[in-house]
C-alpha atoms as a PDB file:
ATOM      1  CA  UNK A   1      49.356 113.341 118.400  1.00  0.00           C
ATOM      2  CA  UNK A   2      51.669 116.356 119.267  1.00  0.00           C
ATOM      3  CA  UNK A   3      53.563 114.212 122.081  1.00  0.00           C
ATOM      4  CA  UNK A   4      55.339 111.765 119.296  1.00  0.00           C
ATOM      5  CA  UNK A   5      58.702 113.293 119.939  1.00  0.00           C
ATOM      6  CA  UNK A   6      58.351 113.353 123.858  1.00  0.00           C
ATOM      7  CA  UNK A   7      57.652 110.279 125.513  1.00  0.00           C
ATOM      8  CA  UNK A   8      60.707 108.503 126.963  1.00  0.00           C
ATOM      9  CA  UNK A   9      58.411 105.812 128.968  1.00  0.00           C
ATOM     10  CA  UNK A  10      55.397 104.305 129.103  1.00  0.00           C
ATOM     11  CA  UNK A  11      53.639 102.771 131.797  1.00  0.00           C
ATOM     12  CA  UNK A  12      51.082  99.961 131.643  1.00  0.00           C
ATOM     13  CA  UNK A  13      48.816  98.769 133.826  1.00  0.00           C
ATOM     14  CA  UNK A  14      47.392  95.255 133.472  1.00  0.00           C
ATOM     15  CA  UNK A  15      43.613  94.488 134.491  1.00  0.00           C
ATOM     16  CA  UNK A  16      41.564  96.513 132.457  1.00  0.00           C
ATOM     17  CA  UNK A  17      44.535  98.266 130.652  1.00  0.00           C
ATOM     18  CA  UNK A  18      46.863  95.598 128.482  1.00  0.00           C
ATOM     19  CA  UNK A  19      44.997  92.657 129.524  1.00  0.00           C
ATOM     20  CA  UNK A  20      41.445  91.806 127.628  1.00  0.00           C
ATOM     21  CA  UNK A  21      38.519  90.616 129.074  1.00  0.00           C
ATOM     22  CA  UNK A  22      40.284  86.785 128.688  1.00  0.00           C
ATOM     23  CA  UNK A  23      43.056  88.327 130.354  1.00  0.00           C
ATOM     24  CA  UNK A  24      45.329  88.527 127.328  1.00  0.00           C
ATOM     25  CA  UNK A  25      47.517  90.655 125.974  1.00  0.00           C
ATOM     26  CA  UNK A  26      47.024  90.406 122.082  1.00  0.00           C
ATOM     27  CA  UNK A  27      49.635  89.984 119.373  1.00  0.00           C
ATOM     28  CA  UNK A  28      48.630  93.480 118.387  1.00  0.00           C
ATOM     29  CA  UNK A  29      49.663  95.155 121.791  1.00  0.00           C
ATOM     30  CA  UNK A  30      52.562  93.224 121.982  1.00  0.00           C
ATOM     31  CA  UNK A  31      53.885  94.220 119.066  1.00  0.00           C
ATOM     32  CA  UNK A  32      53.168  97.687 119.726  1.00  0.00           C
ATOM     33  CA  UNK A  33      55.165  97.781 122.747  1.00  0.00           C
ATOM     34  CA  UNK A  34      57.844  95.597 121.555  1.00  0.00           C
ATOM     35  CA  UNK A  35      58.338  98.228 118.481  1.00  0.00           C
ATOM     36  CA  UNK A  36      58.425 101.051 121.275  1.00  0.00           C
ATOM     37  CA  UNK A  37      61.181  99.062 123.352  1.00  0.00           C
ATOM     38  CA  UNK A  38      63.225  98.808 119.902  1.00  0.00           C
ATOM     39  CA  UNK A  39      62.518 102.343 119.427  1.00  0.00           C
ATOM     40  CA  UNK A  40      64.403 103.182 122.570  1.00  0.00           C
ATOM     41  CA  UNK A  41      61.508 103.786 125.198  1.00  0.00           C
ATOM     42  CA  UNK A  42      61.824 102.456 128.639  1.00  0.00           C
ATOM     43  CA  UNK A  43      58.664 100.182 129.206  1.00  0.00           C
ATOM     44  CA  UNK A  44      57.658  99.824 132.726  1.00  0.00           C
ATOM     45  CA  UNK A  45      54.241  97.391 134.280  1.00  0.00           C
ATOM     46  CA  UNK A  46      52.690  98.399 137.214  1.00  0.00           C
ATOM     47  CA  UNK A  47      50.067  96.742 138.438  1.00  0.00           C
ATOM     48  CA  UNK A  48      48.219  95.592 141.528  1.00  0.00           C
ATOM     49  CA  UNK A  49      48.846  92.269 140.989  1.00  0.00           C
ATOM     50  CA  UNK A  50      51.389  90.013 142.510  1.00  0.00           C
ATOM     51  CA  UNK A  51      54.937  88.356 140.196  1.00  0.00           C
ATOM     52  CA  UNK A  52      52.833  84.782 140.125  1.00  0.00           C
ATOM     53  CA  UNK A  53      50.104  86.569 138.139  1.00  0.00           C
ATOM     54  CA  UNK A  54      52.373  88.425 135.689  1.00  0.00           C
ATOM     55  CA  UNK A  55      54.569  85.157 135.283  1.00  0.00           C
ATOM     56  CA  UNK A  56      51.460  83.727 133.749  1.00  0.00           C
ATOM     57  CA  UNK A  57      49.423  86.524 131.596  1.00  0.00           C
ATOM     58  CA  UNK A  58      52.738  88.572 130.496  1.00  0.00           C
ATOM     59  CA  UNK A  59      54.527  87.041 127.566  1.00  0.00           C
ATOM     60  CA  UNK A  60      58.197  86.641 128.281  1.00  0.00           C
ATOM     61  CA  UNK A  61      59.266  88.617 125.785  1.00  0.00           C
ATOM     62  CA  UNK A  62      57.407  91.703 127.469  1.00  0.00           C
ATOM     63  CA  UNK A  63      58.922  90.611 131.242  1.00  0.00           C
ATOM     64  CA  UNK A  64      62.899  90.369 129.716  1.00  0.00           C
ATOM     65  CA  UNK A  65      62.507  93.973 128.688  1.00  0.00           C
ATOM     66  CA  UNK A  66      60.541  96.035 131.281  1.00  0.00           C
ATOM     67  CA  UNK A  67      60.718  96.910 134.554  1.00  0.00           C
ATOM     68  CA  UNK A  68      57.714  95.515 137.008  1.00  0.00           C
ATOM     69  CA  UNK A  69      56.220  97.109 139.492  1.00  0.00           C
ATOM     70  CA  UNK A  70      53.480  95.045 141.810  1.00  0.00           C
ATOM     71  CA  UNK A  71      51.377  94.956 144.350  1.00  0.00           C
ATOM     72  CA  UNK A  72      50.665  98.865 143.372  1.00  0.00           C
ATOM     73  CA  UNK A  73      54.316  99.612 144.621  1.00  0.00           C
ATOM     74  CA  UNK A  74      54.908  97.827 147.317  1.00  0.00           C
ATOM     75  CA  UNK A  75      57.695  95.400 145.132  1.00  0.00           C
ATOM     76  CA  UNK A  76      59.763  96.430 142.244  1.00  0.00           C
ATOM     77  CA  UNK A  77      61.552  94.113 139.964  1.00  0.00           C
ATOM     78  CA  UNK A  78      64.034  95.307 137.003  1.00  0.00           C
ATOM     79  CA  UNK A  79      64.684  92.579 134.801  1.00  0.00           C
ATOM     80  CA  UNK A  80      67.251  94.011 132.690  1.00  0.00           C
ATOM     81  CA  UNK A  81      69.388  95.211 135.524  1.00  0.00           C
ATOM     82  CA  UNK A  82      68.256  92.817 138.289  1.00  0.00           C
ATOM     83  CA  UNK A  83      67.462  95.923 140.430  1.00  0.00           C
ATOM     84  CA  UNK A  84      64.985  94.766 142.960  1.00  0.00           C
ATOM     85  CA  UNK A  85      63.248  96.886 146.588  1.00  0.00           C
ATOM     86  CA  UNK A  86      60.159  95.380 148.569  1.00  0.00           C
ATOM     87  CA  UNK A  87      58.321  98.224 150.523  1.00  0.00           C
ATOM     88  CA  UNK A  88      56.333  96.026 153.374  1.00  0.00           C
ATOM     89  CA  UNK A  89      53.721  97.840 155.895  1.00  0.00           C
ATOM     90  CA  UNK A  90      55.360  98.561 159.100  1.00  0.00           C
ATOM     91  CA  UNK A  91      54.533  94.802 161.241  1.00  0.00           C
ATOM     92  CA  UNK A  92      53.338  96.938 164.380  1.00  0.00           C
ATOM     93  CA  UNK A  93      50.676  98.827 161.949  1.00  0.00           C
ATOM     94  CA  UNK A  94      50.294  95.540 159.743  1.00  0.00           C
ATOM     95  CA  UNK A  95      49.102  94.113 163.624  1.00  0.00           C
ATOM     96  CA  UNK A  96      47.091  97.093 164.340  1.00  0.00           C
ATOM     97  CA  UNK A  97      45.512  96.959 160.701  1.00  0.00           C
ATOM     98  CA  UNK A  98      44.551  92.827 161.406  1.00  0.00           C
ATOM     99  CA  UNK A  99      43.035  93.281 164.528  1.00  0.00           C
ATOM    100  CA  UNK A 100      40.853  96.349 164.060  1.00  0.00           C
ATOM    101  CA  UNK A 101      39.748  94.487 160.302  1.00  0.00           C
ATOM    102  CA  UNK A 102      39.105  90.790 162.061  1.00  0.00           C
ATOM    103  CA  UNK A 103      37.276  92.318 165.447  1.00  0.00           C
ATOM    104  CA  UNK A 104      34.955  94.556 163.448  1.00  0.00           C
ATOM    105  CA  UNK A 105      33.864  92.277 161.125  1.00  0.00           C
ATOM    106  CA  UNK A 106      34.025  88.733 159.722  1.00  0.00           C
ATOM    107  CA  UNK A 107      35.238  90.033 156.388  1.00  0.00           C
ATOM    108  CA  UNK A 108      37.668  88.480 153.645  1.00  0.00           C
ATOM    109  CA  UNK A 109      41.176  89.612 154.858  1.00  0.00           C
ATOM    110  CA  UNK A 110      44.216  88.169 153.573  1.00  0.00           C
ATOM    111  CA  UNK A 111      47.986  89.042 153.231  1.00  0.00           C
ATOM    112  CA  UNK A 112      50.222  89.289 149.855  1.00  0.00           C
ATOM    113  CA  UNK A 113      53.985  88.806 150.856  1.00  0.00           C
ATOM    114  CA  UNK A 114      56.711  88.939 148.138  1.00  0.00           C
ATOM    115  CA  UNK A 115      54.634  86.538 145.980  1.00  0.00           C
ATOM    116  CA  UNK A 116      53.128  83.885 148.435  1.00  0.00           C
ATOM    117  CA  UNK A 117      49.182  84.681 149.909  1.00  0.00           C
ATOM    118  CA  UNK A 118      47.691  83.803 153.062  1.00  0.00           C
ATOM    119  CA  UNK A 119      44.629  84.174 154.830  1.00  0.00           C
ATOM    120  CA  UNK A 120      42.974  83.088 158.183  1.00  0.00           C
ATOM    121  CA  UNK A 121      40.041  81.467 156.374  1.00  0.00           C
ATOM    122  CA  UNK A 122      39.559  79.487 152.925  1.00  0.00           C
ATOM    123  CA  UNK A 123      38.892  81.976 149.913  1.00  0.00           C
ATOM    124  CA  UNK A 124      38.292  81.006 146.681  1.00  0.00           C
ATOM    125  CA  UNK A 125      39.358  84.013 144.278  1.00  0.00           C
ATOM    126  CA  UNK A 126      39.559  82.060 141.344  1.00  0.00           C
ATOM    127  CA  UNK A 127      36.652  83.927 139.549  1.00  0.00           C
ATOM    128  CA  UNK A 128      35.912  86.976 141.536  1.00  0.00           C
ATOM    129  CA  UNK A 129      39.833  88.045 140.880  1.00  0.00           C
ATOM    130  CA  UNK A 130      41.050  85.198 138.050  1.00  0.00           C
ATOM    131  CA  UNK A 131      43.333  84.400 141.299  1.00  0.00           C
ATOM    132  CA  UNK A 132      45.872  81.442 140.055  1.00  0.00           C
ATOM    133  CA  UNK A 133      46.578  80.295 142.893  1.00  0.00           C
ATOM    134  CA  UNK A 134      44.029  80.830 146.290  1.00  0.00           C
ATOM    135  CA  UNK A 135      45.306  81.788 149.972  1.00  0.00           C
ATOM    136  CA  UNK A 136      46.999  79.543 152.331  1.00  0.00           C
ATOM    137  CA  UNK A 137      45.171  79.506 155.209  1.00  0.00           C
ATOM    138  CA  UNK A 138      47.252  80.337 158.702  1.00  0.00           C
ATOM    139  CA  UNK A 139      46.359  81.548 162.413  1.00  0.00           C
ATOM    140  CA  UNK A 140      45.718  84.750 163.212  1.00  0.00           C
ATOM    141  CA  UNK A 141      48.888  85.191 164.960  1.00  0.00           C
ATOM    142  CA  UNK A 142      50.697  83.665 162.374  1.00  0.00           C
ATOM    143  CA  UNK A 143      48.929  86.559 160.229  1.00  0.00           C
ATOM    144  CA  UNK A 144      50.357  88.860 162.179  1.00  0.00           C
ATOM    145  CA  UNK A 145      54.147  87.624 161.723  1.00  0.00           C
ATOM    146  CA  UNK A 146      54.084  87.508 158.061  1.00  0.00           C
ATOM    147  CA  UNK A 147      56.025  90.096 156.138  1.00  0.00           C
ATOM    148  CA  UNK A 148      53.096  92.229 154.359  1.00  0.00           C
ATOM    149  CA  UNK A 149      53.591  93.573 151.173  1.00  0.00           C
ATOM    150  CA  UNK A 150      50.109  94.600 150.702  1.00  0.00           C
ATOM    151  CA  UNK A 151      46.422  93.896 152.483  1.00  0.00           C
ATOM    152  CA  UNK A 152      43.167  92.822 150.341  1.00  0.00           C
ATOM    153  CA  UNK A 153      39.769  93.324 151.727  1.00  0.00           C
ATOM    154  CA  UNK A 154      36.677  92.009 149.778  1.00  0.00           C
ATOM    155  CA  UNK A 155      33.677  93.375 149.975  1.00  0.00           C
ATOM    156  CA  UNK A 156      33.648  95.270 152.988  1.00  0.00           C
ATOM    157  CA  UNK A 157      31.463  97.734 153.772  1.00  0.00           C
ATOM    158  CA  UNK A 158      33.272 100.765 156.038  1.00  0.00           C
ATOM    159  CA  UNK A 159      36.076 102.062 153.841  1.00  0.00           C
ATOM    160  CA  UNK A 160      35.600 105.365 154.354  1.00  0.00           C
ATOM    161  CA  UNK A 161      35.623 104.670 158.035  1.00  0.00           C
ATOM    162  CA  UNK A 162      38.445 102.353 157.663  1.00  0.00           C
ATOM    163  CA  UNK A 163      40.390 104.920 155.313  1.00  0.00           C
ATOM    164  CA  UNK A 164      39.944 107.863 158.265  1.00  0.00           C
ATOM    165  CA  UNK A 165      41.303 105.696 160.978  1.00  0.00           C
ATOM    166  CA  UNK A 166      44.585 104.721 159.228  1.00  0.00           C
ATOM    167  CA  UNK A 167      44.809 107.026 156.597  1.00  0.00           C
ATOM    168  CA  UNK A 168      48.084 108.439 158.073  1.00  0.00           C
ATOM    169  CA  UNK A 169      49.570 104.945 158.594  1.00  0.00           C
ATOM    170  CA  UNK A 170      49.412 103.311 155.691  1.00  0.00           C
ATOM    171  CA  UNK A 171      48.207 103.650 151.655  1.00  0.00           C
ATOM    172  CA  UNK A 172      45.099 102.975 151.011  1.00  0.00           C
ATOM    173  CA  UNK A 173      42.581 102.458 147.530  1.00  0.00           C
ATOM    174  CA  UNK A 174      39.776 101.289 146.855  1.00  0.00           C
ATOM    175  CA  UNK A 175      39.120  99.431 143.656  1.00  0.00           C
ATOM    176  CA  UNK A 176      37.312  96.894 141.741  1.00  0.00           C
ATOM    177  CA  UNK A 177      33.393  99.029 141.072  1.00  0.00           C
ATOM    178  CA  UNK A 178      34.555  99.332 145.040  1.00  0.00           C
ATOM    179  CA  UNK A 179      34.854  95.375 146.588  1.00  0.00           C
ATOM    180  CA  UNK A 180      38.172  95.426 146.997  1.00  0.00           C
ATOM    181  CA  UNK A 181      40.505  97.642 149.005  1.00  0.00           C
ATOM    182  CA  UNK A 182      44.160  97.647 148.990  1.00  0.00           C
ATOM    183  CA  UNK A 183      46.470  98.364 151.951  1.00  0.00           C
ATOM    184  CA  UNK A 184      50.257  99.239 151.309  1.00  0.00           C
ATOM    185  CA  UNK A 185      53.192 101.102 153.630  1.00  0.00           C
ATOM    186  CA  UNK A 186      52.803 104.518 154.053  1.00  0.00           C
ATOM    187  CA  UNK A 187      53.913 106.532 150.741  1.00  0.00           C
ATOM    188  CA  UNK A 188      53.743 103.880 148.425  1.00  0.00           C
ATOM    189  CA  UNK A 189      51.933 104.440 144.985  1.00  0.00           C
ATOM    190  CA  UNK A 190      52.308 103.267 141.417  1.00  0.00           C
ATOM    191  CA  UNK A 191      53.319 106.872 141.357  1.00  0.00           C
ATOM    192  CA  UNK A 192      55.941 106.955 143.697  1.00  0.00           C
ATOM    193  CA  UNK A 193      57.617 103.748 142.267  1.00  0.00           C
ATOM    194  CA  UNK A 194      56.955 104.991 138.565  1.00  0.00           C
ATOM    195  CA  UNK A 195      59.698 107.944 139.802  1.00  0.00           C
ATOM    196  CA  UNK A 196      61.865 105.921 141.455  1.00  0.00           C
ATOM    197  CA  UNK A 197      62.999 104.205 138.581  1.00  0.00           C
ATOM    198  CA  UNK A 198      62.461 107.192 136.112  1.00  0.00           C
ATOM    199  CA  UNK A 199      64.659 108.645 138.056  1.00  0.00           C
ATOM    200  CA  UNK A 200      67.263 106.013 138.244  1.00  0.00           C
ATOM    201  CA  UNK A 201      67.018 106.308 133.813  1.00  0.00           C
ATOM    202  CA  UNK A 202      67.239 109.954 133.725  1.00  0.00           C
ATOM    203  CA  UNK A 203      63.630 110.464 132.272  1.00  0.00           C
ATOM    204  CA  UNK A 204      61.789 113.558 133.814  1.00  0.00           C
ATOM    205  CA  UNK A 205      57.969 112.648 134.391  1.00  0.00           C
ATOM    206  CA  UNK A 206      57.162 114.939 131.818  1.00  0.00           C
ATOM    207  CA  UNK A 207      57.831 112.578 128.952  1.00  0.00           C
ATOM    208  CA  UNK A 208      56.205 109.678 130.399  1.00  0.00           C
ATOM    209  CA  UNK A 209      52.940 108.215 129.218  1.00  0.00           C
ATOM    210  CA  UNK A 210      50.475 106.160 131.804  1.00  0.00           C
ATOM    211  CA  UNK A 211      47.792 104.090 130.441  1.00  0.00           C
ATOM    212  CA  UNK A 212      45.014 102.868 132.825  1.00  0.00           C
ATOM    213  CA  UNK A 213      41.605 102.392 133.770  1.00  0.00           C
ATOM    214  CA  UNK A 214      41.406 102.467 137.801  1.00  0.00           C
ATOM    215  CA  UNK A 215      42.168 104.516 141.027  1.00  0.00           C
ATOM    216  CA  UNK A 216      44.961 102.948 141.949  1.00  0.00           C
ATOM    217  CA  UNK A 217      46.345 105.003 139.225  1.00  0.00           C
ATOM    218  CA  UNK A 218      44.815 108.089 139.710  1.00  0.00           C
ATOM    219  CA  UNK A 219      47.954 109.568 141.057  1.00  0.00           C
ATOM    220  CA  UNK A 220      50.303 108.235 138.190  1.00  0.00           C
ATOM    221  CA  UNK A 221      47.811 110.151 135.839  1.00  0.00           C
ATOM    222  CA  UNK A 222      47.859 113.709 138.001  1.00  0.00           C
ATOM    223  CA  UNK A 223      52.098 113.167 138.408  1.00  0.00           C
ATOM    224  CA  UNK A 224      52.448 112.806 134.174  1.00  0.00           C
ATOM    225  CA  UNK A 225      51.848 115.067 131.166  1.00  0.00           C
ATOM    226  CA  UNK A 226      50.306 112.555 128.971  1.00  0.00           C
ATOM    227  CA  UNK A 227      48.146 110.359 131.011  1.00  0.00           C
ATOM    228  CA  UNK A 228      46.112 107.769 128.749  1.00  0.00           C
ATOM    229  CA  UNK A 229      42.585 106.371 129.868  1.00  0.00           C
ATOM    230  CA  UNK A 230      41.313 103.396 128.324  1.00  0.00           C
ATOM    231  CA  UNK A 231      37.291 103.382 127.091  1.00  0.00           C
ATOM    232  CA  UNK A 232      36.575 101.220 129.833  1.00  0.00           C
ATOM    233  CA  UNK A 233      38.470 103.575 132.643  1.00  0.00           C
ATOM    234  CA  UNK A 234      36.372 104.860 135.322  1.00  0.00           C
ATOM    235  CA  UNK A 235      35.218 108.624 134.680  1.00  0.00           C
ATOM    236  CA  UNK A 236      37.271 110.272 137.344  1.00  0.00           C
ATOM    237  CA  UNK A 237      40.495 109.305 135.651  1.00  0.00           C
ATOM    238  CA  UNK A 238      38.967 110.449 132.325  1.00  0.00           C
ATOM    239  CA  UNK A 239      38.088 113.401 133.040  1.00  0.00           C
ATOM    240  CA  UNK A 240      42.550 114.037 133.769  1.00  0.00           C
ATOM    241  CA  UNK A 241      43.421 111.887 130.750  1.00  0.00           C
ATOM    242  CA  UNK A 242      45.504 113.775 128.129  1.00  0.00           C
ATOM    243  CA  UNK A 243      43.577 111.500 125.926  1.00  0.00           C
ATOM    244  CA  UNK A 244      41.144 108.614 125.973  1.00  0.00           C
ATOM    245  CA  UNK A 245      41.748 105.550 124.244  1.00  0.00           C
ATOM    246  CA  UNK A 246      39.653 103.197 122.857  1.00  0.00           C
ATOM    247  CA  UNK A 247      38.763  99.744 125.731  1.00  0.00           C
ATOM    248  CA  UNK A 248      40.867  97.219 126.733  1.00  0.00           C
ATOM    249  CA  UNK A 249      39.154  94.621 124.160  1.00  0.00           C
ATOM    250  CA  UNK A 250      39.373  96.652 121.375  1.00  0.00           C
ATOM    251  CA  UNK A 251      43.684  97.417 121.870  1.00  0.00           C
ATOM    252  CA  UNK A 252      43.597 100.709 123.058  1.00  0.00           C
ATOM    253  CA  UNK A 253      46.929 100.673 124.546  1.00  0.00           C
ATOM    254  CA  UNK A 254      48.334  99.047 120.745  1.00  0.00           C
ATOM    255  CA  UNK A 255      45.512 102.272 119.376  1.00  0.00           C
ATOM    256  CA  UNK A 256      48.121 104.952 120.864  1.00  0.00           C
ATOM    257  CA  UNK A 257      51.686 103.239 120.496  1.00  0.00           C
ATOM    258  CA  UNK A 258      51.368 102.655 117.118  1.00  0.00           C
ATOM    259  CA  UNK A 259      50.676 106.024 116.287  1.00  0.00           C
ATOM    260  CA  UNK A 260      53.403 107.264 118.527  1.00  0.00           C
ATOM    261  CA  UNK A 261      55.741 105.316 116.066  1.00  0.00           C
END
């Protein structure tokens, strides 16, 4: 691998990427990135996902030495320095975003807000998303007033229609084989966030290495030199990989760190 004596950081993704199937990280990977910390890289997460998730399928020892990034960007945490920012949807086009969603169709809509989900209806994610917890269920106004870090939509049908009406407004990705879509403020992206705080460690995005299997890091991959797809990535981020690693069940993030040491 000519990029040994390059990469400063590495970025990891979680679903599909350092998580198994059983939504694990193994002992292997672990190690792997824990030898890479020790080694003097800056290890950063940055998922989709919101802190209560990560609390529970990323070993300690991983959190205490990384930097976090959730709900795609919308909330960065920095354990080692306590550096923290939360980057929530403008309320008026939060509002806007509720109405159009609940008056054009009876659709699963809820709200992430620094760690605590609500809805307007009783979901039950715990298998479709391996959800730990499930929504609490408020009024539509009440909706409205919460703080809103990021917007889920299951299984709705109109994306593209929905993605051309607010497409200035607000970021917007569709993942999941396309059943869920993601809503965050305007601008913010694993990829934005991923420079923010490469920035604040003096690491030029030229000597950092991505690993992930989704769109919602399709722009991560495009921004870095040495973009890594897993085997179970979707082709379209593949096809910009600098390599291809082998699927998240068989360590393909543990694969490539251990021959970078």
């Amino acid at each position: 691998m000519d990029c040994k004596a390059d990469i400063k950081a590495i970025v990891l993704d979680l679903d599909g990427t350092l998580l198994n199937s059983r939504k694990e990280v193994s002992e292997r990977c672990e190690q792997a990135i824990l030898t890479c910390y020790k080694n003097g890289m800056t290890i950063i997460f940055a998922t989709a996902r919101a802190p209560r998730f990560v609390r529970i399928f990323l070993p300690q020892e991983l959190r205490e030495i990384a930097s976090i990034i959730y709900y795609n960007g919308a909330l960065i945490e920095e354990y080692t320095t306590s550096y923290r920012r939360h980057y929530p949807i403008e309320p008026s086009i939060a509002h806007e975003l509720i109405e159009y969603i609940v008056l054009h169709d009876d659709v699963a809509l809820s709200v992430e807000s620094e760690d605590r989900w609500y809805s307007t209806k009783t979901l039950d994610y715990s298998k479709a998303m391996n959800a730990v917890v499930n929504p609490i269920v408020v009024s539509r106004e009440e909706l409205k007033s919460i703080p809103a870090s990021k917007l889920l939509i299951s299984d709705y049908p109109k994306y593209e229609m929905l993605h051309q009406q607010f497409k200035d407004k607000v970021s917007m990705v569709c993942t999941d084989e396309a059943t869920l879509i993601q809503i965050m403020a305007h601008g913010v992206t694993k990829k934005r966030e991923v420079m923010e705080l490469c920035t604040r460690h003096h690491i030029s995005m030229d000597y950092v290495m991505p690993f992930g299997d989704d769109w919602n890091d399709m722009e991560l991959f495009q921004a870095c030199q040495y973009p890594v797809a897993m085997g179970n990535a979707i082709q379209e981020l593949k096809e910009v990989a600098y390599l291809v690693t082998s699927t998240n069940d068989e360590d393909g993030v543990a694969n490539v760190l251990e021959r970078l040491m």
